[in-house]
Each structure stands twice: as C-alpha cells, then as structure tokens.
Protein backbone atom coordinates (compact mmCIF):
# COMPACT_ATOMS: atom_id res chain seq x y z
CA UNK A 1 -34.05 48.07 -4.43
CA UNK A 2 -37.13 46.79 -3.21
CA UNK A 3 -40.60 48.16 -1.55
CA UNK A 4 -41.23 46.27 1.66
CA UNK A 5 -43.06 43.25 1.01
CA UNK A 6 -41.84 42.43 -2.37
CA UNK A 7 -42.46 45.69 -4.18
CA UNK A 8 -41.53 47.17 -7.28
CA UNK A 9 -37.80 48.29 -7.91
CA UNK A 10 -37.03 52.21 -8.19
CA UNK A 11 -33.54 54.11 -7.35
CA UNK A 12 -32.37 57.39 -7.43
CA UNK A 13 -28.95 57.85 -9.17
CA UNK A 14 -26.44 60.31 -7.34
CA UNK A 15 -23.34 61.49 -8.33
CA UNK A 16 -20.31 62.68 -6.03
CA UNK A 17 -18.11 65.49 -7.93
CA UNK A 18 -15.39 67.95 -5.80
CA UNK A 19 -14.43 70.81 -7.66
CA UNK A 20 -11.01 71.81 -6.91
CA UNK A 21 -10.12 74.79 -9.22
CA UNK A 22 -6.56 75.09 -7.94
CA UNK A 23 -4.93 73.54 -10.89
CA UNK A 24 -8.30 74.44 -13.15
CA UNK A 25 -8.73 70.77 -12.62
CA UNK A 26 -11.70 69.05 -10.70
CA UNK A 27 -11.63 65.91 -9.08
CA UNK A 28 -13.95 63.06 -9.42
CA UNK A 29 -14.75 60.72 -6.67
CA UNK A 30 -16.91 57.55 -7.64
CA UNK A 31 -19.86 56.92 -5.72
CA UNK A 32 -18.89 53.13 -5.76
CA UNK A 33 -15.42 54.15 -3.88
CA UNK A 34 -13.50 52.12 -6.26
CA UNK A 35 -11.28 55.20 -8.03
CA UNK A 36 -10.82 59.23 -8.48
CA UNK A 37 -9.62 61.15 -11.34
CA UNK A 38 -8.50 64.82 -12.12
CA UNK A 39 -10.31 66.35 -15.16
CA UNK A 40 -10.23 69.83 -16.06
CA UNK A 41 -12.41 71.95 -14.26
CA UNK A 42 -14.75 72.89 -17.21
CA UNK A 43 -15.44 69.77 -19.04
CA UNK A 44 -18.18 68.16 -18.92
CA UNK A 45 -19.20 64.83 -17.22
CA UNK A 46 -22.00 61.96 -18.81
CA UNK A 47 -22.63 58.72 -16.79
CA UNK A 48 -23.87 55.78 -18.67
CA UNK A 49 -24.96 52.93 -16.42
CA UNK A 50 -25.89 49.62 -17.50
CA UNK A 51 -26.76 46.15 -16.81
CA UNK A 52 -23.25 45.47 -14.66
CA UNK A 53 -21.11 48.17 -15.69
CA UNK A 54 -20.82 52.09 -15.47
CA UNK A 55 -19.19 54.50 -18.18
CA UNK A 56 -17.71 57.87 -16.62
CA UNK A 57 -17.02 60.13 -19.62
CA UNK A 58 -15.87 63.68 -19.20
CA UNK A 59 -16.20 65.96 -22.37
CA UNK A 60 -15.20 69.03 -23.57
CA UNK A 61 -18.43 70.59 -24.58
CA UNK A 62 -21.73 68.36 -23.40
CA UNK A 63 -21.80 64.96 -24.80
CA UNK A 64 -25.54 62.68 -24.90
CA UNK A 65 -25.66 58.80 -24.11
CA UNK A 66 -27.06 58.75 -27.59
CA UNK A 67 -24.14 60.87 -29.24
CA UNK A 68 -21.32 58.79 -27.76
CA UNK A 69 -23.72 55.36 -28.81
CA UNK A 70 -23.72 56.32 -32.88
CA UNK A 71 -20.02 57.25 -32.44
CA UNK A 72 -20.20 60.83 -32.63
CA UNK A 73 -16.73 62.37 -33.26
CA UNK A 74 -16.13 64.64 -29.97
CA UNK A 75 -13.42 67.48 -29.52
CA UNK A 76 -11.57 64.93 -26.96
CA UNK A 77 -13.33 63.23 -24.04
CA UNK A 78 -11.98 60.94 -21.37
CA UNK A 79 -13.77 57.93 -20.50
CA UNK A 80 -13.63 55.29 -17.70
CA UNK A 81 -15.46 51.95 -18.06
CA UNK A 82 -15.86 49.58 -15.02
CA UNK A 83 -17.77 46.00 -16.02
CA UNK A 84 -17.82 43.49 -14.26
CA UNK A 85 -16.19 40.36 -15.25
CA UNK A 86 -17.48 36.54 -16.27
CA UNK A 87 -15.96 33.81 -14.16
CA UNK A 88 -14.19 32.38 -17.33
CA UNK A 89 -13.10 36.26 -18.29
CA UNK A 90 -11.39 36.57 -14.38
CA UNK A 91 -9.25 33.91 -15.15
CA UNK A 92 -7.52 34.83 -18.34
CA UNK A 93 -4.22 36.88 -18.67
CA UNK A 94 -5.03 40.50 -19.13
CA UNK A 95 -3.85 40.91 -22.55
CA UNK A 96 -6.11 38.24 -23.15
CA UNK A 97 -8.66 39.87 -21.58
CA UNK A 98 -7.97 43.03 -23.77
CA UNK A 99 -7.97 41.33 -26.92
CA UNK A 100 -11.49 40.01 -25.95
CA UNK A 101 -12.85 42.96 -25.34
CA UNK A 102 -11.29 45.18 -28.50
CA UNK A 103 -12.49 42.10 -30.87
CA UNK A 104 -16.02 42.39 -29.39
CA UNK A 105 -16.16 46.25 -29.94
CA UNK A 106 -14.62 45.97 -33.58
CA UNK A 107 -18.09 43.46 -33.89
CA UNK A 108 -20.25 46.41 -32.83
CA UNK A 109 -18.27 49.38 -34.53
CA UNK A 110 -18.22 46.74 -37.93
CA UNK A 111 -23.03 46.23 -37.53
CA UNK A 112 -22.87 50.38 -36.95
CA UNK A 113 -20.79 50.14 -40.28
CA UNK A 114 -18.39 52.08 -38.27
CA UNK A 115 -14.42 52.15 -38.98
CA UNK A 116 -12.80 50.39 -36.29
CA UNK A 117 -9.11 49.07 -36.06
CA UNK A 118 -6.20 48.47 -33.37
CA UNK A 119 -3.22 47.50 -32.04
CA UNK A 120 -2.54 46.06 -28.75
CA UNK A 121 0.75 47.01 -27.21
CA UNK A 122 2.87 47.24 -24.54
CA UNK A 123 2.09 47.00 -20.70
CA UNK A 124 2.36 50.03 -18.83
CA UNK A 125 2.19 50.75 -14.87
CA UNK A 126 0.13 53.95 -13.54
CA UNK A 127 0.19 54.48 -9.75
CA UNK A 128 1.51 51.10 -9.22
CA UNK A 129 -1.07 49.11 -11.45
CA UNK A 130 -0.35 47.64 -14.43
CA UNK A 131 -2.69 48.34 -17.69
CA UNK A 132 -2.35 46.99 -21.01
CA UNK A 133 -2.06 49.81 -23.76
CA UNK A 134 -3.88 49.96 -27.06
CA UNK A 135 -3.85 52.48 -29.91
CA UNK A 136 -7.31 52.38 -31.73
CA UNK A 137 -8.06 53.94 -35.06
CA UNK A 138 -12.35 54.86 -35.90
CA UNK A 139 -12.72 56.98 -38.37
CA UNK A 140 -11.63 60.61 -37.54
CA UNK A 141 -10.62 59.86 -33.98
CA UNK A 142 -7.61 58.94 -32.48
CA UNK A 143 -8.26 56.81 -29.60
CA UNK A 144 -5.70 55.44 -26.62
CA UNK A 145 -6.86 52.69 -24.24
CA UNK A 146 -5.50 51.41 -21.46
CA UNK A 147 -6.84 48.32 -19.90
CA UNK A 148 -6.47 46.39 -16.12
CA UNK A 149 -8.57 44.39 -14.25
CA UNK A 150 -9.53 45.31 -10.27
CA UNK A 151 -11.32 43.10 -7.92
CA UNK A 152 -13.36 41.34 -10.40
CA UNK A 153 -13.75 44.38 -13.08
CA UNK A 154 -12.60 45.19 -16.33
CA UNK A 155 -11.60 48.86 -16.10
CA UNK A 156 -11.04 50.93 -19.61
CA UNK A 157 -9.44 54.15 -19.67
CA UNK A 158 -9.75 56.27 -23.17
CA UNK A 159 -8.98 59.18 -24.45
CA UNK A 160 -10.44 60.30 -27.48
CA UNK A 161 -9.94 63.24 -29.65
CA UNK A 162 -10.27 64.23 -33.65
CA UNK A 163 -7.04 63.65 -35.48
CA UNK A 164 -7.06 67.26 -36.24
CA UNK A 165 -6.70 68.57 -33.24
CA UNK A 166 -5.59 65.67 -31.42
CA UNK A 167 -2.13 67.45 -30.58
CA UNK A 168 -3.77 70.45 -28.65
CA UNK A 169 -5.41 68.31 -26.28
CA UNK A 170 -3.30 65.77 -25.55
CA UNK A 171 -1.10 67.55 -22.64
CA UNK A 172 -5.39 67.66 -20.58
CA UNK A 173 -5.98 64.21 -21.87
CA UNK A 174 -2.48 62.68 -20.48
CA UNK A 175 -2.97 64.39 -17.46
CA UNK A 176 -6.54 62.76 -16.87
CA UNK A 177 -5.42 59.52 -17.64
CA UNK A 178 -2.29 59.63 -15.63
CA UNK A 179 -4.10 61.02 -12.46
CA UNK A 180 -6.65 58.00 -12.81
CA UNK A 181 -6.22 56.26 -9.37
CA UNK A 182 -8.15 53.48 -7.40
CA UNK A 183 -9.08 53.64 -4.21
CA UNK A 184 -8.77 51.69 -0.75
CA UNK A 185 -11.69 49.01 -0.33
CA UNK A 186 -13.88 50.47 2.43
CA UNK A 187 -13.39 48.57 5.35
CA UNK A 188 -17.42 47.96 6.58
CA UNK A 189 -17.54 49.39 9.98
CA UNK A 190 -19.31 48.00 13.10
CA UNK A 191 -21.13 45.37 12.68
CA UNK A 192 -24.34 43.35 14.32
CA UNK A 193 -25.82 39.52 14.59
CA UNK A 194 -29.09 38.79 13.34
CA UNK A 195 -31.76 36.12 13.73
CA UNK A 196 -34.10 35.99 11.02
CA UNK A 197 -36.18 33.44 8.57
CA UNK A 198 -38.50 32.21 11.42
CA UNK A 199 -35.73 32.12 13.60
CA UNK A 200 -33.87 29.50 11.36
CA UNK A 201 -30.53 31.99 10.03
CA UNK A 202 -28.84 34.53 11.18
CA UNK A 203 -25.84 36.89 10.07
CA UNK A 204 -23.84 39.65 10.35
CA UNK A 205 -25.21 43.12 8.94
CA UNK A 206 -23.75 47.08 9.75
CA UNK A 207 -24.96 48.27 13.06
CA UNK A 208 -26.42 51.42 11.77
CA UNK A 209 -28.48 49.65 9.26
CA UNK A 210 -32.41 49.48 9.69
CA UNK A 211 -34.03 46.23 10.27
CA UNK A 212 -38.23 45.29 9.73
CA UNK A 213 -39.51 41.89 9.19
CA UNK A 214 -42.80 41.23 7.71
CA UNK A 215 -44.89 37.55 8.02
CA UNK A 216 -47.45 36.07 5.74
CA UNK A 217 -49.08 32.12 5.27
CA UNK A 218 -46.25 31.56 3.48
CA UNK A 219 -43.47 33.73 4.05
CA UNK A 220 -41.05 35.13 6.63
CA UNK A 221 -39.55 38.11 5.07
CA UNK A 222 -36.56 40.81 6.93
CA UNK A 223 -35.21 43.89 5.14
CA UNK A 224 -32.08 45.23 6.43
CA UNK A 225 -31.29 48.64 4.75
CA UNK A 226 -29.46 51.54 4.74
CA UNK A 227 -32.37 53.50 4.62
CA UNK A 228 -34.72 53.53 7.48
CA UNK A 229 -37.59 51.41 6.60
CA UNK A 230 -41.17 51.55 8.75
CA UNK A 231 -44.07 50.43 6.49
CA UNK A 232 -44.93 47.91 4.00
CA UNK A 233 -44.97 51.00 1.63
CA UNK A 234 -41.00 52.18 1.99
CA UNK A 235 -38.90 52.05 -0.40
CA UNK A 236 -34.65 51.16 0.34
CA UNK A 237 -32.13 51.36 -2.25
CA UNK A 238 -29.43 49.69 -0.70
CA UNK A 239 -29.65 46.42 1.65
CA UNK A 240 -30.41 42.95 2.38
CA UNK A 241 -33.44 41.09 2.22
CA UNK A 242 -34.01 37.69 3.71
CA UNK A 243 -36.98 35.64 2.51
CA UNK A 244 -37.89 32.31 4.03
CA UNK A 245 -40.16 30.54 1.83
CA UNK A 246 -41.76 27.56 4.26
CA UNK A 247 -42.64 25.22 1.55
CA UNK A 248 -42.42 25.44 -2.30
CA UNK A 249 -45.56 22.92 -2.74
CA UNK A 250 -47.80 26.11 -1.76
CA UNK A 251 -46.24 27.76 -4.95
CA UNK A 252 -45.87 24.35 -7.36
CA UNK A 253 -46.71 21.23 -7.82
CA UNK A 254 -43.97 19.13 -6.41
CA UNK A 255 -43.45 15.22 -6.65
CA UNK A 256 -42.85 13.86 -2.95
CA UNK A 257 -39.68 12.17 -4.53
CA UNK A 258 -38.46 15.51 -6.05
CA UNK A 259 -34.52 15.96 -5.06
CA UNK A 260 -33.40 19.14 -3.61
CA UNK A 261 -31.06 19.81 -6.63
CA UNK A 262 -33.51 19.52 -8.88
CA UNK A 263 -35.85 22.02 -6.85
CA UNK A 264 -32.89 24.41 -6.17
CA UNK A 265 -31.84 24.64 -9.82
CA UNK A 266 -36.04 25.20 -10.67
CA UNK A 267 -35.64 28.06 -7.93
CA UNK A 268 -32.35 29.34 -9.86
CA UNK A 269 -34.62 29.08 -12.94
CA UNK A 270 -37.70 30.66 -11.66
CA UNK A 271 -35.27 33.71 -10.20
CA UNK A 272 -34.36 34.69 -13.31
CA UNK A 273 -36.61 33.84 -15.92
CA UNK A 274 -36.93 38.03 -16.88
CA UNK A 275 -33.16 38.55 -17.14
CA UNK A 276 -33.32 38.65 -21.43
CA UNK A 277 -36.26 40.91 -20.65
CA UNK A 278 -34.46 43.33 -18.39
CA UNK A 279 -30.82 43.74 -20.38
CA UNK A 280 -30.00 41.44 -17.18
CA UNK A 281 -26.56 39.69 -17.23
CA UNK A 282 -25.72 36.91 -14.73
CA UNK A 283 -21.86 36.69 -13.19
CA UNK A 284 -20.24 33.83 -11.34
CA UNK A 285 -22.80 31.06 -10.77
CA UNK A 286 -21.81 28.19 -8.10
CA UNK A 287 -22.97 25.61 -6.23
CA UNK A 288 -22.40 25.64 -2.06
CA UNK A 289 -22.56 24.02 0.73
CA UNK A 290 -23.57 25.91 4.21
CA UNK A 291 -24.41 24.56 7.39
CA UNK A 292 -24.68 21.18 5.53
CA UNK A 293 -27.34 22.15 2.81
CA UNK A 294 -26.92 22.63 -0.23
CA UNK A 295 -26.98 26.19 -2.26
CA UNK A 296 -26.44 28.18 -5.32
CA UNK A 297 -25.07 31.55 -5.56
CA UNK A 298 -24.99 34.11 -8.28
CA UNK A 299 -24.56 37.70 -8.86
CA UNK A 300 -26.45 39.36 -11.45
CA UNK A 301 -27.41 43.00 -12.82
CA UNK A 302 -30.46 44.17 -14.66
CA UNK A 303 -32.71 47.11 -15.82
CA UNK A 304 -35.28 48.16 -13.22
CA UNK A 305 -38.91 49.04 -14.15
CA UNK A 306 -37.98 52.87 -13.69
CA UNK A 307 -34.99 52.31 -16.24
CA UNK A 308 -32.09 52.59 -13.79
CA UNK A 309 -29.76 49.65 -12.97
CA UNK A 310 -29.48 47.50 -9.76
CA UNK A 311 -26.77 44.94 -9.50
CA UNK A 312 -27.58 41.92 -6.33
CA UNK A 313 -25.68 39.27 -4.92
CA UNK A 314 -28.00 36.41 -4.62
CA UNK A 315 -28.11 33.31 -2.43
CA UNK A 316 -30.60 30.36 -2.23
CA UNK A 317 -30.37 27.82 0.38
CA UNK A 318 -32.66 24.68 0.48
CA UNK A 319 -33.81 22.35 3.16
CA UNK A 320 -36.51 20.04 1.92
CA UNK A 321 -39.59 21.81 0.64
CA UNK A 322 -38.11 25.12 2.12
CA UNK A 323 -36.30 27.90 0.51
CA UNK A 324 -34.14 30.78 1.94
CA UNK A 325 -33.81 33.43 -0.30
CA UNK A 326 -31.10 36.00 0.46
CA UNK A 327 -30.72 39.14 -2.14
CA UNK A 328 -28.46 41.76 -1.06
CA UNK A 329 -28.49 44.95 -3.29
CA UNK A 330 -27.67 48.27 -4.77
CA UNK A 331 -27.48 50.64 -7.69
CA UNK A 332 -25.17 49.67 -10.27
CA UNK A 333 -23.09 52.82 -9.70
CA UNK A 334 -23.11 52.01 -5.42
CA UNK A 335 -22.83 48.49 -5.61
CA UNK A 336 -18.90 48.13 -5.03
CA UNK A 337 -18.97 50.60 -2.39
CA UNK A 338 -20.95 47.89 -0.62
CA UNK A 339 -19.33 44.83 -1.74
CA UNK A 340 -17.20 44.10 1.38
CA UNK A 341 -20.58 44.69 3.60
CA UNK A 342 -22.44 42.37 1.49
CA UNK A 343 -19.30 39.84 1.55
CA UNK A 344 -19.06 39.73 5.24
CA UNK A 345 -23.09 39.21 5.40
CA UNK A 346 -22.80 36.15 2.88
CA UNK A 347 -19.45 34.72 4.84
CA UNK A 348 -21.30 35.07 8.22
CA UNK A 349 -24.39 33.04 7.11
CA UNK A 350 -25.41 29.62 9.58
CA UNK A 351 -29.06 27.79 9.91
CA UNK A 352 -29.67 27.09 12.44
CA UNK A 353 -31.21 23.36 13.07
CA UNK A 354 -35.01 22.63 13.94
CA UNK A 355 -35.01 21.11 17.52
C-alpha cells in the first residue's frame, strides 16, 4: 500500500470469523473471498502470511507462528495453505504439482533434522473439486494432506494430530476438512473510465473507489483506492496507482541509440532490485504488446517495512524515453478478493496517441 506521493508501505491485517455455535462449530470466511470452512467453535485460529501465500491454521489449544515453524507436535490442528503458483508450476499435472511441493518440504523438515516421510495417493473429490491425497509421517504426528490447485494457487489442506490420540480427533478433523469449500469469484461491481498519466491512458476502475492525482518536474502520478485519499500524507491499502514517468534521461544516463527493450527490461530491473531483501517472490513475468508499445508484466509479493505482506500486479509500458508505471495492490491476505477488479483495470488499459 502506498502513502500518496510515493510513500512508505504499511497495512493493517484484518480477519473475518462468524461464529455459529449451532453445531459447536464456527465458520471461517477468508478475507480474500476465495473459501470458508467449519471448525469447531473453540479451537483456536493462527494466520501466517507470507511473501505470496497465507497459512490458516485452527488449533486446539493456542498455537505460535514460531511453534508450528520448529515443528512443534500439537494435539490436532487443521491447516489451509493458499500460494500462489510459478508459471512453469500452473502448467504441470496436479500430482505433479504435489510431488513438488512434498519433496521441497521433506528438504526443509530433513536441514531442521526433522523426520519427514510420505506417500502420495489417490485423487479424491470434495464439493465437486478434485484434490490429490497424501499420508505424511514426522515424527509423532500423523499428518493427511490433500492438495488442488484454484485460479492460479496451490491450496493444502492438513490435518495434524499426535499418533496417540490421533483416533479421538479424527471425527472434528474430517469434519473440517470435508466442510472446506471455495467460494464464487466476486464479480467487481460498477465500474468507471479514467484519464490519467498526463492525459496519455486511461482505464476502467470501481465507481466507488477514490481518485487524487499528484504532478511534479518529472512525474504525473493518480492513486485510485479503496480508501478515501485527500493529502500527500494518506495512506491506502488497497488500489491502483498510475505513474507516468516523462523521460527516464532525468533519472539515468541514457545513450540516444538505447532500444526500448533494453530500457524496459533496465526498468523491470530497477523495480525489483530489493525483492531478495524483502522475502519478495516474483510470479508470471511476460512481455506485451498494448496500444502498439511494447510492455512487461509481472506479479510479485514481498515483506513491507512494517513486516506485513503486500502482493501487486505490476505493469510497465514504454514509449521512447517515457515510462508508465501501473501497480495495482493489496495485502497478501485481500489480494484475491480484488483480483477480478485489478484484471478488468489491466484488460481495459489504451494510450492514447500524442496529437
């Protein structure tokens, strides 16, 4: 999230949890809208975000980040893990993609000097999606996994519980994983055409969404937000900036010759030079064309200065010596509640041509 005129980043994580004692059972609602799941009413519930990906885990008896890092043996748990996927990962088969993913956490259970074995089985179909089912063996728990892919995620659900006493939990931890459900894609609701970037792009953005541009020497900046936005020192969490940077000689030295591919990838570069820095990981990387000009496009995730996680699109369109910048953005945990917004901004993109 950004302060008007490129300020620092800082969110505020919130969580969405009905409880519904009718059945003892509560029901959890993401915050990103992509599922819900029915947990009994008194365990407990630790969210783990990280650098494109969010861990759900709901405990009996209160569990730490820490604990459930060093592999701390819990009464039983159930966990949900949502990362999102590589381009080359999105195209495999999804026992492929399982296999992938056990083999890497055998690698990190094997440097914790951790026991860690299993066995990849049969597929299995829960509300009408089909998972991939794996029985895992660390130590003293007993561990079930069931794997799928949604929308460009790889979703885990687990159950875990100590072999001892496995047996007297399993009817609760069933019942969790069986009630795990995905939901409907929000469809973005009314929507509005902007002109922006010195008058050179516009695109579609939600009609209840705030919009404030700010100007410099060498800049024409708009923030459209979900948050209403009305100084340089406001703060949004979720939206859309559009940067139009008028010439990149003001910021390097350029050679007149210099190609726009070779400037564009430098931009690419430049973007992201502090990803290793901020446990950033970059997704789906490719090259465009729009309104004639060519463009890269990425999507990345990364830690924030304040230690939470924001995940972006990003899109970077040259013409010449001139760069538009568009980063659209939210909290890890929000970000694929406004996917389809963010989609339909990015589709609806034209520049418009200096008469």
């Amino acid at each position: 999230m950004r302060k008007l005129f490129l300020g620092t980043l800082i969110f505020i994580v919130s969580m969405e949890l009905i409880a519904a004692q009718k059945t003892g059972t509560s029901v959890f609602q993401d915050p990103g809208k992509v599922f819900s799941i029915k947990v009994p009413a008194d365990w407990h519930m630790l969210y783990i975000p990280f650098s494109g990906e969010r861990t759900f885990v709901f405990s009996v008896g209160k569990m730490t980040s820490e604990e459930m890092a060093t592999g701390s043996n819990p009464k039983a748990l159930v966990l949900v893990k949502m990362v999102r996927m590589s381009s080359a990962d999105s195209k495999l088969a999804l026992k492929d993609v399982a296999a992938r993913y056990f083999k890497y956490l055998q690698e990190i259970y094997k440097q914790k000097n951790l026991p860690f074995t299993y066995k990849i089985g049969e597929s299995v179909k829960i509300k009408g999606t089909v998972y991939v089912k794996t029985r895992i063996a660390a130590g003293n728990t007993a561990i079930r996994s069931f794997v799928t892919t949604h929308g460009g995620l790889f979703v885990e659900l687990e159950s875990q519980a100590d072999k001892k006493t496995e047996k007297s939990f399993l009817p609760a931890l069933q019942q969790a994983l069986y009630s795990f459900q995905f939901q409907n894609i929000p469809v973005p609701g009314p929507e509005r055409t902007i002109l922006c970037a010195g008058n050179q792009l516009q695109l579609k953005v939600p009609s209840a969404w705030f919009v404030r541009r700010e100007r410099s020497k060498d800049a024409d900046q708009t923030f459209v937000s979900r948050e209403k936005v009305e100084k340089p020192a406001d703060i949004f969490h979720v939206g859309i900036t559009i940067n139009l940077f008028s010439d990149l000689r003001n910021f390097w030295k350029i050679d007149k010759q210099a190609k726009e591919a070779s400037l564009l990838y430098n931009w690419y570069q430049a973007m992201n030079s502090s990803m290793k820095k901020r446990n950033g990981r970059i997704y789906a990387i490719s090259s465009q064309n729009i309104s004639g000009l060519k463009a890269v496009s990425w999507e990345r995730s990364y830690q924030a200065d304040d230690k939470s996680y924001i995940q972006e699109y990003h899109l970077s369109i040259i013409r010449r010596f001139s760069i538009f910048d568009i980063v659209l953005e939210a909290p890890v945990m929000e970000f694929e509640r406004y996917r389809p917004i963010f989609d339909t901004a990015i589709d609806s993109i034209q520049i418009i041509r200096k008469k």
